[in-house]
Protein backbone atom coordinates (compact mmCIF):
# COMPACT_ATOMS: atom_id res chain seq x y z
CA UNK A 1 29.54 14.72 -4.43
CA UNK A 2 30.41 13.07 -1.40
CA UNK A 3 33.03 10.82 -0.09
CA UNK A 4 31.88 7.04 1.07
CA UNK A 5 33.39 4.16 2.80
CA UNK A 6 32.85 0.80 0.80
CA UNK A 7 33.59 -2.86 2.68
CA UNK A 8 32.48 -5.67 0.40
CA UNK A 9 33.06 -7.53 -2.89
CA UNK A 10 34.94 -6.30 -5.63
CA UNK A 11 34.82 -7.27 -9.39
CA UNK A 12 37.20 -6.98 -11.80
CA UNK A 13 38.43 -4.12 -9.99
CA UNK A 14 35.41 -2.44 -9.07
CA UNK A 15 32.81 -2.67 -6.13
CA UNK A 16 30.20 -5.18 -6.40
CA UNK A 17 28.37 -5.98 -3.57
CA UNK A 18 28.57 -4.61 -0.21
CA UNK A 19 27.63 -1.87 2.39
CA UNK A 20 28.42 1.68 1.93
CA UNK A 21 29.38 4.47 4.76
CA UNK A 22 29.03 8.18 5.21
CA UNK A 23 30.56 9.51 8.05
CA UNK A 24 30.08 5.89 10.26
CA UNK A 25 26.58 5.55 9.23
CA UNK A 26 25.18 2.96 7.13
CA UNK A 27 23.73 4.47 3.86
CA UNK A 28 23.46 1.51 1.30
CA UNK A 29 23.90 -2.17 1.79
CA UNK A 30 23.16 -3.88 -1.80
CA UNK A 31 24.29 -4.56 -5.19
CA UNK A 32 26.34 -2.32 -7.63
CA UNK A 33 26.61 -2.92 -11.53
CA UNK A 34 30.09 -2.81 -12.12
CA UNK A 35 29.82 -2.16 -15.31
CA UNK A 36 27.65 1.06 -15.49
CA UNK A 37 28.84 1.53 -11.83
CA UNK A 38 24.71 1.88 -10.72
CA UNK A 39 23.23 0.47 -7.34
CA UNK A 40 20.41 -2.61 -8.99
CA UNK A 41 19.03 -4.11 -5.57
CA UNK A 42 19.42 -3.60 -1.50
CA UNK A 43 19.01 -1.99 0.78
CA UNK A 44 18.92 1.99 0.87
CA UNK A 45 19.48 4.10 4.33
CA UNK A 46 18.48 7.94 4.58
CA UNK A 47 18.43 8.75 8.17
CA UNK A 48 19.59 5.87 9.79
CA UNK A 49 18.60 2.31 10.02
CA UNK A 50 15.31 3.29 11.37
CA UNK A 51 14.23 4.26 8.16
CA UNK A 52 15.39 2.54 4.59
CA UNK A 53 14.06 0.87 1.53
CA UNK A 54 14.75 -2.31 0.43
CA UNK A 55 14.92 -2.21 -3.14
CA UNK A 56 14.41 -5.50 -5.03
CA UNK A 57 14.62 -3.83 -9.12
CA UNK A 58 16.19 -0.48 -8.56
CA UNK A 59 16.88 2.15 -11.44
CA UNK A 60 17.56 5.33 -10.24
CA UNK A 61 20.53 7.29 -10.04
CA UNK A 62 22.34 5.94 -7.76
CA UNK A 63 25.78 5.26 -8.63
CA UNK A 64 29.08 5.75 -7.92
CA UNK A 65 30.95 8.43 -9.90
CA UNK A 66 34.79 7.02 -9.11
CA UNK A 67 36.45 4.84 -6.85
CA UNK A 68 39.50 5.01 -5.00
CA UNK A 69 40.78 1.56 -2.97
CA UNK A 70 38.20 1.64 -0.82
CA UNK A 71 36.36 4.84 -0.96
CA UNK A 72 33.31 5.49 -3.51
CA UNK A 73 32.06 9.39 -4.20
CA UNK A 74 27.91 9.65 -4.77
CA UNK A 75 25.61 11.89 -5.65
CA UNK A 76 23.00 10.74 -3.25
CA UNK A 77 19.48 11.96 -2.18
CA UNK A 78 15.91 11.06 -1.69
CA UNK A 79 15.01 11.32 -5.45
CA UNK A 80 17.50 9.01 -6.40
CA UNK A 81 15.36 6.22 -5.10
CA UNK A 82 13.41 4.96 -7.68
CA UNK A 83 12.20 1.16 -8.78
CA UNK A 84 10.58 -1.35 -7.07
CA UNK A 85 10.98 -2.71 -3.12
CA UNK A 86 9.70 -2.09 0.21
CA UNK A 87 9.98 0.48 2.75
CA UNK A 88 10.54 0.13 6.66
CA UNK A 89 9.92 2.91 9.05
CA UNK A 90 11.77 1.46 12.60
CA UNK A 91 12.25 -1.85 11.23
CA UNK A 92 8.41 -2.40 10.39
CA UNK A 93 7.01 -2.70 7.01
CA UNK A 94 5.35 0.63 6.16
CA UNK A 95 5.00 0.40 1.81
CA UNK A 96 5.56 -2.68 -0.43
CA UNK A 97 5.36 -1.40 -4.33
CA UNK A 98 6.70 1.10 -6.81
CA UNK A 99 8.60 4.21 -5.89
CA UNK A 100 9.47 7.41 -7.13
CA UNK A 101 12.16 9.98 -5.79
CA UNK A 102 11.52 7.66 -2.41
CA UNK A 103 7.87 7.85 -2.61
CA UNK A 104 5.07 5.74 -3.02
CA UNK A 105 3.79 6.08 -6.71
CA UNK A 106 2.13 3.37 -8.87
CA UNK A 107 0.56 -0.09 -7.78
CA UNK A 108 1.38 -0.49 -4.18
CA UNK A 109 0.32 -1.87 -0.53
CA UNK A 110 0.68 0.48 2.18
CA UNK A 111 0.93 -0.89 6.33
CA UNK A 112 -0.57 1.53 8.89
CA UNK A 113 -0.07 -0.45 12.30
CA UNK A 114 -1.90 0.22 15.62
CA UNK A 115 -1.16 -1.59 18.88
CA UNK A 116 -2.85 -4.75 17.90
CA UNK A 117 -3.61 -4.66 14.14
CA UNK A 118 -2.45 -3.92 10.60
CA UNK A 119 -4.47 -2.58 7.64
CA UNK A 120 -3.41 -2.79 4.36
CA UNK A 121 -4.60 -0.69 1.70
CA UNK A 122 -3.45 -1.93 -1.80
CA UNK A 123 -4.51 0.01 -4.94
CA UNK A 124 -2.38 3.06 -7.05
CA UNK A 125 -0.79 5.63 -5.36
CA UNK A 126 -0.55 8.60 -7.11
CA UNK A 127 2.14 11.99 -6.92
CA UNK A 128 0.70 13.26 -3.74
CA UNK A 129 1.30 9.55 -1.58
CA UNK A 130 -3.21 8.36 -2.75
CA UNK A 131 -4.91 5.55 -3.72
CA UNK A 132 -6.80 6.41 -6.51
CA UNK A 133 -8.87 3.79 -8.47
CA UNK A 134 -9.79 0.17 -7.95
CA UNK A 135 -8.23 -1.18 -4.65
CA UNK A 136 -8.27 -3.46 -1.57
CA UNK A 137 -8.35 -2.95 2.05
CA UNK A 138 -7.17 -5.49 4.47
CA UNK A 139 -7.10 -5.94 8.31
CA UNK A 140 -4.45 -8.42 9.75
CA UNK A 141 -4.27 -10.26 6.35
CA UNK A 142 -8.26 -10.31 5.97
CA UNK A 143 -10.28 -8.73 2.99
CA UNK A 144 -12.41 -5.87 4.00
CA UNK A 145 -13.07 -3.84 1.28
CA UNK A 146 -13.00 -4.42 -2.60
CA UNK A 147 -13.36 -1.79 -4.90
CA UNK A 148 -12.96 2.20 -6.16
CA UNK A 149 -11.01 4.02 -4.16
CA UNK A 150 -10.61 7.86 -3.46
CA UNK A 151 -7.89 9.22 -1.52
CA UNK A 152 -7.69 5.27 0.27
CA UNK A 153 -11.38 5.39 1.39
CA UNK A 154 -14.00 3.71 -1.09
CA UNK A 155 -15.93 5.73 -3.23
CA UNK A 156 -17.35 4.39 -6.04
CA UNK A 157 -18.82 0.71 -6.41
CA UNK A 158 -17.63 -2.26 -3.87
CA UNK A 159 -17.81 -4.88 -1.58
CA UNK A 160 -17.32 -4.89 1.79
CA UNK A 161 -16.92 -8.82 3.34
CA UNK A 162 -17.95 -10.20 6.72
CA UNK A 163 -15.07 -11.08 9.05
CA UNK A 164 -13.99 -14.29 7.38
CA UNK A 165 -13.16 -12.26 4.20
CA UNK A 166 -14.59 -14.31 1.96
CA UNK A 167 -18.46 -13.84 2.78
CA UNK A 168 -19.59 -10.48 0.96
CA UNK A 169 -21.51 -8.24 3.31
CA UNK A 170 -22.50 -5.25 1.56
CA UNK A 171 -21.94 -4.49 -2.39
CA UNK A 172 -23.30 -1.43 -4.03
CA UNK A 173 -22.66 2.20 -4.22
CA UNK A 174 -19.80 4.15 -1.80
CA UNK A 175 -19.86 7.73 -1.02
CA UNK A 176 -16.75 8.97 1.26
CA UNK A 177 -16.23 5.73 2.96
CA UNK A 178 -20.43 4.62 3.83
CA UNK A 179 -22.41 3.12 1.63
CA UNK A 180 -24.69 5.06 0.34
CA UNK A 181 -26.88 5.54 -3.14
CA UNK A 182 -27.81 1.96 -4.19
CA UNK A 183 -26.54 -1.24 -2.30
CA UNK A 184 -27.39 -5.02 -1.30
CA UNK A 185 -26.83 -6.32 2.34
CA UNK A 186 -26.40 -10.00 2.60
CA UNK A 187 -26.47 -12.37 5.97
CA UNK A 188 -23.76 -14.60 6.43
CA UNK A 189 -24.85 -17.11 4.96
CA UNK A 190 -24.86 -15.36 1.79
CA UNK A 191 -28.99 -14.84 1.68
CA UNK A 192 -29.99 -11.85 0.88
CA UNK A 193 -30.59 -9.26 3.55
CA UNK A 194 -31.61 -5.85 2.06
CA UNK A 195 -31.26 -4.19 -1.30
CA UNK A 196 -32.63 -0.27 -2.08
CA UNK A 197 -31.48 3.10 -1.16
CA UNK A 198 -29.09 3.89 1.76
CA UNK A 199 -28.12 6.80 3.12
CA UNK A 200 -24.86 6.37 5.31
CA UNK A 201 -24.70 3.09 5.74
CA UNK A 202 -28.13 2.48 6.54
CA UNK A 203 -31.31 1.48 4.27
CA UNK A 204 -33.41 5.08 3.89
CA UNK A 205 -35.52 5.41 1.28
CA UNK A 206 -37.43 2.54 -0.54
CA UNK A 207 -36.16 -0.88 -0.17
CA UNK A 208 -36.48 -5.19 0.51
CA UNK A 209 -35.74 -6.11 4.19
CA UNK A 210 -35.31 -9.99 3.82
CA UNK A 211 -34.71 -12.81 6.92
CA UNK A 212 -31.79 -15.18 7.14
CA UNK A 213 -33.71 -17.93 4.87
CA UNK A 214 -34.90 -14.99 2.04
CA UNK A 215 -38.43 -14.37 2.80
CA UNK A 216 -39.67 -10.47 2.30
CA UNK A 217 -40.07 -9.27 5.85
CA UNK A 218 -40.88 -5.69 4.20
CA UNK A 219 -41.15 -3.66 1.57
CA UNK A 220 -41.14 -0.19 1.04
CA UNK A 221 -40.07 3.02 2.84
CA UNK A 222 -36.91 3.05 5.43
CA UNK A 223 -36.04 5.79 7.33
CA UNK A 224 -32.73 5.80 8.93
CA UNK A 225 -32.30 1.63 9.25
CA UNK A 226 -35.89 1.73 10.09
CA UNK A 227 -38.99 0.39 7.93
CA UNK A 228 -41.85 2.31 7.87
């Protein structure tokens, strides 16, 4: 149990909202129960303010054993964060959702960010930190991808959508991240384009090759995007 520095509120005696300190560095800024003496919602720092999760309905074990004036003694650690908030990795968003012992776990949305974009992948996370299961993937705020997930690539049935994100492009059959099996193209407009067999993203097999106003340009055999 360790020894923390507490400037804030008090109630009735006992701390109630404010930030906590170990050593000079910020480890919680947030909201205590005073009557059961457990952390409910803030802010949670583990190795600095470069990395911390906000916590919005928190029930883990984080609490405060006793106080004395203005010093609190915690048992404190990375499975001790548990609830539901957001976590920030150098100030940027990395994981909005559910958490267990600080990781991702349950219905979530997880933020990878590249020089000039964000994807979002939003499904259920499972123990080992992957969407599993019937998800969503977004870039900069725009659908992509609708659908089964495995491992945060779609597998499964789904929908991929045109830039605008509301257009569907493809829908059909997903095998490690391509299309493949059984799947409809559609032009923008929303005519369709193809439907039959695919084979890595491309029509292969026997399909319908349709124009932007829907008349059958062929039918038949495709081999590698190609009709034959």
């Amino acid at each position: 149990m360790q020894e923390y520095e507490f400037e804030g509120e008090w109630q009735n005696g006992k701390p109630y909202r404010g930030k906590g300190f170990f050593l000079g560095k910020l480890i919680f800024d947030g909201e205590f129960n005073p009557r059961t003496h457990k952390f409910v919602r803030g802010k949670i720092y583990f190795t600095g303010e470069d990395l911390y999760w906000d916590m919005e309905n928190y029930y883990g074990d984080l609490q405060y054993e006793v106080n004395y004036g203005k010093k609190l003694y915690f048992n404190y650690s990375l499975e001790s964060i548990n609830g539901y908030g957001k976590l920030f990795k150098e100030g940027v968003i990395y994981y909005i959702g559910g958490f267990e012992n600080g990781e991702p776990r349950g219905h979530g949305t997880q933020f990878e960010h590249s020089k000039d974009n964000v994807l979002e992948t939003e499904g259920t996370f499972d123990e080992n930190g992957n969407v599993n299961g019937i998800g969503k993937v977004r870039l900069n705020g725009i659908l992509q991808y609708e659908g089964e997930l495995l491992n945060g690539v779609p597998h499964g049935k789904g929908k991929i959508y045109h830039e605008n994100g509301t257009a569907i492009l493809y829908e059909g059959d997903f095998l490690n991240d391509y299309p493949e099996g059984y799947g409809s193209f559609f032009h923008k407009n929303g005519k369709l384009k193809y439907e039959g067999e695919l084979n890595k993203g491309v029509p292969h097999g026997t399909g319908r090759q349709y124009d932007e106003k829907g008349k059958l340009i062929h039918r038949g055999r495709f081999v590698e995007g190609q009709a034959r």
